[in-house]
N, C-alpha and C. Protein backbone atom coordinates (compact mmCIF):
# COMPACT_ATOMS: atom_id res chain seq x y z
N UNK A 1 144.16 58.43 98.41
CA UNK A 1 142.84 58.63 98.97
C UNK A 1 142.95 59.46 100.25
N UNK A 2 142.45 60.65 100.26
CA UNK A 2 141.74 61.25 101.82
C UNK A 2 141.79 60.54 103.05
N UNK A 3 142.13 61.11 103.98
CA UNK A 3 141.63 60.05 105.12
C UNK A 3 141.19 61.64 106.15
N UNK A 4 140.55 60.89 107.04
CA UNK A 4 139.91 61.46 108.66
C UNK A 4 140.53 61.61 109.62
N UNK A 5 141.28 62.70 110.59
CA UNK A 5 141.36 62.10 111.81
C UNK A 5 140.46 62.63 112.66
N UNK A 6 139.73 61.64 113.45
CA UNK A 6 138.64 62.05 114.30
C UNK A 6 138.94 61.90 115.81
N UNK A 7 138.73 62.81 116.65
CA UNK A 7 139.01 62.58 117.65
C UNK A 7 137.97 62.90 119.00
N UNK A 8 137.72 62.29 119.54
CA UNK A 8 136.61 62.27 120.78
C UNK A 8 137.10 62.92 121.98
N UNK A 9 136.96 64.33 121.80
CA UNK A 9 136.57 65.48 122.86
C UNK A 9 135.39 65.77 123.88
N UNK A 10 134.52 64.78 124.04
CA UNK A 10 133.41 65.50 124.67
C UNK A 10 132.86 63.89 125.17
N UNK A 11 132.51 63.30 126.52
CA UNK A 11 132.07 62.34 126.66
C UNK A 11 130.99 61.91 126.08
N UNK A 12 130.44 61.10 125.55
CA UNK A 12 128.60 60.58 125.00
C UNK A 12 128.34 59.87 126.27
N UNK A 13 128.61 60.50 127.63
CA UNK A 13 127.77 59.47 128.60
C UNK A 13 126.47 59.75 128.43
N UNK A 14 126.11 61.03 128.57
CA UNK A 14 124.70 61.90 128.46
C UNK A 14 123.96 62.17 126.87
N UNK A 15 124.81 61.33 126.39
CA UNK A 15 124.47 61.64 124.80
C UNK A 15 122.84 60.88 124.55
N UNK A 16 122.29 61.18 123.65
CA UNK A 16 121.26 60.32 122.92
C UNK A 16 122.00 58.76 122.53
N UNK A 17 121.20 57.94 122.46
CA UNK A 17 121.84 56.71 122.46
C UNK A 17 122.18 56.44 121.32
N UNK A 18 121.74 56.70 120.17
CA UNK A 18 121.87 56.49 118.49
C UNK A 18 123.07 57.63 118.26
N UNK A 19 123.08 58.22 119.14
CA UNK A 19 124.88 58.80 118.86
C UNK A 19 126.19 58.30 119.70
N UNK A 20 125.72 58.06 121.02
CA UNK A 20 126.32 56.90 121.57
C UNK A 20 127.00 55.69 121.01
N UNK A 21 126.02 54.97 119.69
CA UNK A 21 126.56 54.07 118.91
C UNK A 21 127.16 54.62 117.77
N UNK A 22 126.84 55.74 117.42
CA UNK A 22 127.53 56.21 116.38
C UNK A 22 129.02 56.70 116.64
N UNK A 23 129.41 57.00 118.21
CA UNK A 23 130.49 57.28 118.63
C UNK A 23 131.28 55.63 118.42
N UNK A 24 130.58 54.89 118.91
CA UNK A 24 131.31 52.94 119.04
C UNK A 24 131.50 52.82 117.82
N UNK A 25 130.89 52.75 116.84
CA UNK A 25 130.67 52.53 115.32
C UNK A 25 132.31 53.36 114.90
N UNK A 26 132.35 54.76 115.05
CA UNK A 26 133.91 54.86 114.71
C UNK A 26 134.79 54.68 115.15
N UNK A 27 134.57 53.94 116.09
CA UNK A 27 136.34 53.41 116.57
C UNK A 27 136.92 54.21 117.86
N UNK A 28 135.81 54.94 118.50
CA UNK A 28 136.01 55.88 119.57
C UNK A 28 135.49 55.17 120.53
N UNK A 29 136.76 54.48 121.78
CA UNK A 29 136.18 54.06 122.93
C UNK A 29 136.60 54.40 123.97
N UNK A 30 137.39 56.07 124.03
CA UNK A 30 138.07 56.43 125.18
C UNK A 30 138.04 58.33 124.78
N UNK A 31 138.09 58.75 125.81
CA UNK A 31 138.24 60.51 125.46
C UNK A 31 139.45 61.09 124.89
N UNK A 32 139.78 61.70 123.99
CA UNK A 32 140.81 62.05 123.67
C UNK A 32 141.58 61.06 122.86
N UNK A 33 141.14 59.83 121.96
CA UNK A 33 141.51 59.23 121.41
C UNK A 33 141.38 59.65 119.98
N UNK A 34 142.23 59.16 118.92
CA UNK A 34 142.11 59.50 117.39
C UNK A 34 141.99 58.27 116.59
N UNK A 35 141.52 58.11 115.80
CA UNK A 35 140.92 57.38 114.73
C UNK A 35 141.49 57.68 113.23
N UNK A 36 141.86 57.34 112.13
CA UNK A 36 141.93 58.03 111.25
C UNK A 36 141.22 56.83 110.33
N UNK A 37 140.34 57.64 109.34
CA UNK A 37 139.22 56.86 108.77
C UNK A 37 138.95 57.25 107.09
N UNK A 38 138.53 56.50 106.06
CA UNK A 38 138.70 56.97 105.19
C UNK A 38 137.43 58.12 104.60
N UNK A 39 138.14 59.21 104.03
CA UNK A 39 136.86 60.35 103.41
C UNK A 39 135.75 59.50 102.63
N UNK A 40 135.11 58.92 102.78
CA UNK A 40 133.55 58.57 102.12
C UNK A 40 132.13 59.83 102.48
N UNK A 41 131.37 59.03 101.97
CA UNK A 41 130.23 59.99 102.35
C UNK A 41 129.40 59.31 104.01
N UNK A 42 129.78 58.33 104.04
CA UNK A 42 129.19 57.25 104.77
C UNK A 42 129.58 57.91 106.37
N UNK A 43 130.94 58.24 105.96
CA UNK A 43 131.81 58.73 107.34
C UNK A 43 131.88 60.22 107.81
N UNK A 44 131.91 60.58 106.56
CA UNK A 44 130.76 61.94 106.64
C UNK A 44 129.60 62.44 107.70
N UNK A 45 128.86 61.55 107.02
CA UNK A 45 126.99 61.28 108.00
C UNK A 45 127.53 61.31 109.02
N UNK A 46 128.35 60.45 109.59
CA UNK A 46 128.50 59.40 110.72
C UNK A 46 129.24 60.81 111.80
N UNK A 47 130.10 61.17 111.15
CA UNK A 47 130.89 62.67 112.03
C UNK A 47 129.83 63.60 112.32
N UNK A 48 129.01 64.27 111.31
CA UNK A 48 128.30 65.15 110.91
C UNK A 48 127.16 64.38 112.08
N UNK A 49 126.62 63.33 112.30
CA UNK A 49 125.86 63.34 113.21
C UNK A 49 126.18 63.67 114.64
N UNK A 50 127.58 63.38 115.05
CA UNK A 50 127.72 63.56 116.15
C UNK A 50 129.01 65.04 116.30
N UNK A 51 128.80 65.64 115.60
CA UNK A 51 129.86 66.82 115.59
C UNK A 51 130.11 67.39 116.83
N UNK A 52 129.03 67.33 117.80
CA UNK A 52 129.59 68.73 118.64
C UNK A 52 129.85 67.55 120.00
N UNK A 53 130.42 66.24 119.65
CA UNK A 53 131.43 65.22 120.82
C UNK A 53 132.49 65.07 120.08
N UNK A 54 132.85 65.52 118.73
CA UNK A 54 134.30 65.28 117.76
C UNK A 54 134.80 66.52 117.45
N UNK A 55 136.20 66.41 117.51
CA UNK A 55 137.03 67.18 116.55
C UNK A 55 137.49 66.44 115.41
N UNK A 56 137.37 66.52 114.04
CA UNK A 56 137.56 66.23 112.78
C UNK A 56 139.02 67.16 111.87
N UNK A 57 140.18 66.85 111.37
CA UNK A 57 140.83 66.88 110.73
C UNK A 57 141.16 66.42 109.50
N UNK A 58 141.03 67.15 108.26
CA UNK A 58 141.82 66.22 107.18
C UNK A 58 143.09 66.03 107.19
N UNK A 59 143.58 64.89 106.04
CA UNK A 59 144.78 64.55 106.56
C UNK A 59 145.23 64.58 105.04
């Protein structure tokens, strides 16, 4: 199976708040941290909403 690595480049202090949680929701609670998550569609949305605070890699 696919996996994600996502990584949080860009602070969400100033973010909208429903991306704010969408940043908590993946496992991002520090700058410059990585995550690796599985390819669904679910996780998809979830990147794709907050794209321009992530860098995204397949793995």
């Amino acid at each position: 199976m696919a996996n994600l690595k996502v990584t949080l480049v860009k602070s969400p202090i100033g973010a909208v708040p429903k991306h704010k949680r969408t940043v908590e929701a993946l496992g991002l609670r520090k700058l410059n941290k990585t995550v690796e998550l599985p390819d669904n569609a679910a996780t998809r949305g979830m990147v794709k909403q907050v794209q321009h605070l992530v860098k995204v890699e397949e793995v």
